[in-house]
C-alpha atoms as a PDB file:
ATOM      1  CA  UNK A   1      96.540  88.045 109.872  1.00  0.00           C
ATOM      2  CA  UNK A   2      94.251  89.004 107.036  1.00  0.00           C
ATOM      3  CA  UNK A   3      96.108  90.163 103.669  1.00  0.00           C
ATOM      4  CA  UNK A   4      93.705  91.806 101.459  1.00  0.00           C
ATOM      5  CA  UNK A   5      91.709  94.481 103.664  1.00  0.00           C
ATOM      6  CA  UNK A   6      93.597  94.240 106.549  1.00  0.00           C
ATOM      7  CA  UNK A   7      93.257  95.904 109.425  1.00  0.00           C
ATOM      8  CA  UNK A   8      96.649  97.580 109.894  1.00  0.00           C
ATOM      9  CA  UNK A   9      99.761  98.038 107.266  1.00  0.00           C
ATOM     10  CA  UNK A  10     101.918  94.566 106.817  1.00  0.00           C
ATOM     11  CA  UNK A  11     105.618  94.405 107.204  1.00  0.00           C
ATOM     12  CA  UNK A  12     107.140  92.484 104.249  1.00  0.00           C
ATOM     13  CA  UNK A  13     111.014  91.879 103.616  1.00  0.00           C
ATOM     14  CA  UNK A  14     112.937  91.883 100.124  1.00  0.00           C
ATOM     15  CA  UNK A  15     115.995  90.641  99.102  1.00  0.00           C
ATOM     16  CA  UNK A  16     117.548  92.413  96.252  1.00  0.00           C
ATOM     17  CA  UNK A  17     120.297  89.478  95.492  1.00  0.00           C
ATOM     18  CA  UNK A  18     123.116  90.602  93.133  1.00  0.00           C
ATOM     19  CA  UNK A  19     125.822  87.769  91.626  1.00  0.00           C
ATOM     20  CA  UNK A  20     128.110  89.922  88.981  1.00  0.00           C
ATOM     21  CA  UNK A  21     125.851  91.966  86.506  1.00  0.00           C
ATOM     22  CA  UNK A  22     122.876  89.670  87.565  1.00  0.00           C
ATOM     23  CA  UNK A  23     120.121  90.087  90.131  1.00  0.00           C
ATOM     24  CA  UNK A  24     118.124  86.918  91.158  1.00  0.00           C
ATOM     25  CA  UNK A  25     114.321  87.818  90.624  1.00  0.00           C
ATOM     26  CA  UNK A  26     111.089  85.837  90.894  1.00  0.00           C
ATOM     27  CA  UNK A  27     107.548  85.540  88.909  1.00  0.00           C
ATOM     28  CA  UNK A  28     104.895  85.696  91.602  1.00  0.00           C
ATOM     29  CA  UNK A  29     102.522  83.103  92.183  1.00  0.00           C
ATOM     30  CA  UNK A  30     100.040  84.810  94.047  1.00  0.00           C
ATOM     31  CA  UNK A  31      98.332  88.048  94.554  1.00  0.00           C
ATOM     32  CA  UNK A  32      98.798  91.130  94.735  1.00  0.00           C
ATOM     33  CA  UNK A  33     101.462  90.678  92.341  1.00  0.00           C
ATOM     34  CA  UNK A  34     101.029  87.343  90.619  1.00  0.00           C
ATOM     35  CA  UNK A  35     102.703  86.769  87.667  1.00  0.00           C
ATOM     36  CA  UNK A  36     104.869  89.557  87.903  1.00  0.00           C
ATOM     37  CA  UNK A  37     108.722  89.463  88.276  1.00  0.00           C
ATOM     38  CA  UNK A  38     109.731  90.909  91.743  1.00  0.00           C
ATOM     39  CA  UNK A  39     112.872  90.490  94.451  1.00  0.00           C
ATOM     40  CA  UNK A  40     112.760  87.458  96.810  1.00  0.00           C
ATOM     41  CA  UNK A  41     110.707  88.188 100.080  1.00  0.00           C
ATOM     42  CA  UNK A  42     107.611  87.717 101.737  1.00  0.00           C
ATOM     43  CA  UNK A  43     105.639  88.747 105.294  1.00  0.00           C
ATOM     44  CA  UNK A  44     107.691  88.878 108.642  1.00  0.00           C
ATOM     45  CA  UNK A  45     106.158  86.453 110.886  1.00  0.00           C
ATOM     46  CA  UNK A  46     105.457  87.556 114.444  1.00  0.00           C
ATOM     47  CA  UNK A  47     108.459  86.947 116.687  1.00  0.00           C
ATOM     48  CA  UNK A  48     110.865  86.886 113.892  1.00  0.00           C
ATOM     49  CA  UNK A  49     113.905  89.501 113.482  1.00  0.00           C
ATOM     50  CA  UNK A  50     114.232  91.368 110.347  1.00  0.00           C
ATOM     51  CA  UNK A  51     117.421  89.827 108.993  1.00  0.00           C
ATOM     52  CA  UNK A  52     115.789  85.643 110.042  1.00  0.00           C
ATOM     53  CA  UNK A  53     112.555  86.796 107.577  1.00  0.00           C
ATOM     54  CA  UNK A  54     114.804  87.325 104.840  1.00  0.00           C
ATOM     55  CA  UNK A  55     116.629  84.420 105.271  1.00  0.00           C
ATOM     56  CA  UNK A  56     113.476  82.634 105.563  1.00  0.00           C
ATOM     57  CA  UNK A  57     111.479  83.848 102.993  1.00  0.00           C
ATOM     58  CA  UNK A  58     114.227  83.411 100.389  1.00  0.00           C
ATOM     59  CA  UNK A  59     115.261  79.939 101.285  1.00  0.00           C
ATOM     60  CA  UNK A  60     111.197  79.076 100.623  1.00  0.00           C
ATOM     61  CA  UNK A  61     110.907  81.044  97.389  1.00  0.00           C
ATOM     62  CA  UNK A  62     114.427  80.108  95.739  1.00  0.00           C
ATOM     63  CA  UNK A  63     116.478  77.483  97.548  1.00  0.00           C
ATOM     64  CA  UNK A  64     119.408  80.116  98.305  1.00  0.00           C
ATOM     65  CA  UNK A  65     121.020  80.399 101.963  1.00  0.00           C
ATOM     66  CA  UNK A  66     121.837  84.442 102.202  1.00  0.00           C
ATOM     67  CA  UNK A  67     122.950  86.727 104.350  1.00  0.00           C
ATOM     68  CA  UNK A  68     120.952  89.626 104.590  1.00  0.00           C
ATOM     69  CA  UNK A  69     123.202  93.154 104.754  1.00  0.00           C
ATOM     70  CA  UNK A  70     122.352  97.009 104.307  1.00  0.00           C
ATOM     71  CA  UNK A  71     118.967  97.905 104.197  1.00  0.00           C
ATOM     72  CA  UNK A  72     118.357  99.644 100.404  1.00  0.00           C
ATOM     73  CA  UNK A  73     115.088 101.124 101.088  1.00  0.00           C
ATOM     74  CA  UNK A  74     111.671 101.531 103.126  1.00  0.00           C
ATOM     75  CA  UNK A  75     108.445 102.160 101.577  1.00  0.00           C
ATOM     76  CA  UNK A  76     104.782 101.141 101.173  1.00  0.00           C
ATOM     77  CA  UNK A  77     103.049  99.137  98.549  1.00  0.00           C
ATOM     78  CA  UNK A  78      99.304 100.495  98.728  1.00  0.00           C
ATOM     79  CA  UNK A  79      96.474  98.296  96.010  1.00  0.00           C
ATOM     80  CA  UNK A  80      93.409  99.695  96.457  1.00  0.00           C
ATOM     81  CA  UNK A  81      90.311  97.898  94.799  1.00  0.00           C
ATOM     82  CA  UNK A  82      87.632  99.531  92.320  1.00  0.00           C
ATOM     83  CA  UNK A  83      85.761 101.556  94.978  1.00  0.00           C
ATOM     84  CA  UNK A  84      89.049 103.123  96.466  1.00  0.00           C
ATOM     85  CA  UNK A  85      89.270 100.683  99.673  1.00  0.00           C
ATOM     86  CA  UNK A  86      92.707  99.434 100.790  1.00  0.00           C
ATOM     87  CA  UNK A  87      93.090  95.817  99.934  1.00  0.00           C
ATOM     88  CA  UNK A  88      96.580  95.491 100.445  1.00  0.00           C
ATOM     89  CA  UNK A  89      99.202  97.854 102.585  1.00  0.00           C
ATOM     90  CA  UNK A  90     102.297  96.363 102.926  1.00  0.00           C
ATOM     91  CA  UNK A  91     105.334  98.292 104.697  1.00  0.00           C
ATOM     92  CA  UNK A  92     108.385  96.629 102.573  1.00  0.00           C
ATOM     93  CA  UNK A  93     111.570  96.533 103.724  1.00  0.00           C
ATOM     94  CA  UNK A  94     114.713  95.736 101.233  1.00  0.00           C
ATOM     95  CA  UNK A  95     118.078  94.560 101.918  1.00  0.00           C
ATOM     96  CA  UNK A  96     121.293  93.914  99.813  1.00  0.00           C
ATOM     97  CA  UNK A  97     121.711  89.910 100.377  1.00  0.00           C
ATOM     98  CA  UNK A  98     125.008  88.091 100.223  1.00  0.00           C
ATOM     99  CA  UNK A  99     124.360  84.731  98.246  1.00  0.00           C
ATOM    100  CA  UNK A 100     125.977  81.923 100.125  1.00  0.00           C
ATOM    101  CA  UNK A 101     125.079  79.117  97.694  1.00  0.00           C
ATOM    102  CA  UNK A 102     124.074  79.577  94.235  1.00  0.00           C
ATOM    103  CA  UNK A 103     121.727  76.977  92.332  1.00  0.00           C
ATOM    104  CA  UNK A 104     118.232  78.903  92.589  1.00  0.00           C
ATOM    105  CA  UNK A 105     114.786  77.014  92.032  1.00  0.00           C
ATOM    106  CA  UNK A 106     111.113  77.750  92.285  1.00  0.00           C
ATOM    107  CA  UNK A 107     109.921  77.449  95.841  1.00  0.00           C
ATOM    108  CA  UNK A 108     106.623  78.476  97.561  1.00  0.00           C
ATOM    109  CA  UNK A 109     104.508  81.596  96.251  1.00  0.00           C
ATOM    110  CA  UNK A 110     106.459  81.646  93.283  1.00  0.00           C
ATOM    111  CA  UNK A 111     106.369  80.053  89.735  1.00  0.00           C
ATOM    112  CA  UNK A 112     109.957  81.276  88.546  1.00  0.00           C
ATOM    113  CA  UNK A 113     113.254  82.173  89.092  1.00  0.00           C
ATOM    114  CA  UNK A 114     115.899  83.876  86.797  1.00  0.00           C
ATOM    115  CA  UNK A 115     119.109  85.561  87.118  1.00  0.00           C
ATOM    116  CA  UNK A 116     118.646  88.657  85.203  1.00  0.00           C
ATOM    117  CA  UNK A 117     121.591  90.636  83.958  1.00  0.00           C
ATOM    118  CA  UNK A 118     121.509  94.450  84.769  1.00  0.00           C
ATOM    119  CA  UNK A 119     120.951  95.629  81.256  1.00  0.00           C
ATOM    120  CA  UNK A 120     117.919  93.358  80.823  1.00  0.00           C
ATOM    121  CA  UNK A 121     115.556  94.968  83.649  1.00  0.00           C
ATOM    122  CA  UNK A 122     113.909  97.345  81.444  1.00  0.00           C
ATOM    123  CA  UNK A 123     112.512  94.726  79.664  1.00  0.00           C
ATOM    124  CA  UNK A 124     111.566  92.279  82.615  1.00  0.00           C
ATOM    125  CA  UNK A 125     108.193  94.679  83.539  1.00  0.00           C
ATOM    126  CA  UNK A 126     108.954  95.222  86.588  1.00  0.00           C
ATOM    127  CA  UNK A 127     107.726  97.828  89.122  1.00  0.00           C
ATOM    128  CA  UNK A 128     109.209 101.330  89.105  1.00  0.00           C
ATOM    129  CA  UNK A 129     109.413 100.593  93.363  1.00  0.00           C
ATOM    130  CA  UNK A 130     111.149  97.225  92.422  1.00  0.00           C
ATOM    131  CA  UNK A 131     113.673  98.330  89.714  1.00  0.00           C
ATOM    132  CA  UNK A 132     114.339 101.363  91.787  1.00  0.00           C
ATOM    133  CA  UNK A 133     115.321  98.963  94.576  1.00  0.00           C
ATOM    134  CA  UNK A 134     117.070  96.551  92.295  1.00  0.00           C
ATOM    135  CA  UNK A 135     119.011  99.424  90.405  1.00  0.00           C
ATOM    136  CA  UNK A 136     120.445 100.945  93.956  1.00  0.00           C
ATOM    137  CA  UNK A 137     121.691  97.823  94.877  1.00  0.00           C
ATOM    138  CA  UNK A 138     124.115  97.348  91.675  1.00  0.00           C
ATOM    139  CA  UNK A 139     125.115 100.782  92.578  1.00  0.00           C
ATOM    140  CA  UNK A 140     126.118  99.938  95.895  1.00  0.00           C
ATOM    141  CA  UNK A 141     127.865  96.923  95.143  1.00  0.00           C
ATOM    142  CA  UNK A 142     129.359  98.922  92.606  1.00  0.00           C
ATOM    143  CA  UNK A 143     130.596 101.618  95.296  1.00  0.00           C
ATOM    144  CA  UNK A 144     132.479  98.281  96.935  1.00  0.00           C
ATOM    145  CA  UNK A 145     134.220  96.771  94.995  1.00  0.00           C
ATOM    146  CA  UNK A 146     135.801 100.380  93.181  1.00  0.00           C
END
């Protein structure tokens, strides 16, 4: 399938990834967000569960083995081009992750990896969507471990 102009809204999967006060996050590679810091994730492939994209797509991008959990939040990310037209429509999908193993590197799609401590995500740039996402997740881990 087509990504920019497509005919129908893409489902993508995220993996907001939390170890202590840090959150694993990765510089795109590629478009529509390249070189921009973002959560682990990627397109669901047709035939493929929810929960086996995840594990996919952040096994290609950092390395890590994770076990997806709740589902943070739903929403689209819309890019429309200079005359108004839909070039991307992605339906993204977020999940709390579980980190089984913990040495992250650089996969495919992206050019960087860093484990970002929870008072540094102001200054990382990121999306209001993203840090949104990446801010509800410390909350909920907070929630279980009090």
């Amino acid at each position: 399938m087509k990504r920019d102009y497509p005919e129908r809204p893409i489902i993508g999967v995220g993996a907001v990834i939390i170890r202590g006060d840090r959150v694993l996050l990765v510089r795109r590679a590629t478009e529509p967000l390249q070189g921009e810091w973002s959560v682990p994730g990627g397109v669901l492939e047709l035939g493929e569960k929810l929960c086996e994209g995840i594990r996919r797509e952040v096994l290609e991008e950092t390395g890590l083995q994770v076990e997806p959990g709740e589902v943070l939040d739903v929403f689209d990310s819309i890019f429309r081009d200079g005359q108004g037209r839909t070039q991307y429509h992605y339906v993204l999908i977020d999940y709390l992750c579980h980190c089984i193993a913990e040495d992250a590197r650089a996969g495919s799609d992206v050019s960087e990896v860093r484990w970002v401590p929870q008072d540094e995500l102001a200054a990382m740039g990121l999306r209001d969507s993203i840090e949104q996402v990446v801010r509800k997740g410390f909350r909920r881990v907070e929630q279980n471990i009090s």
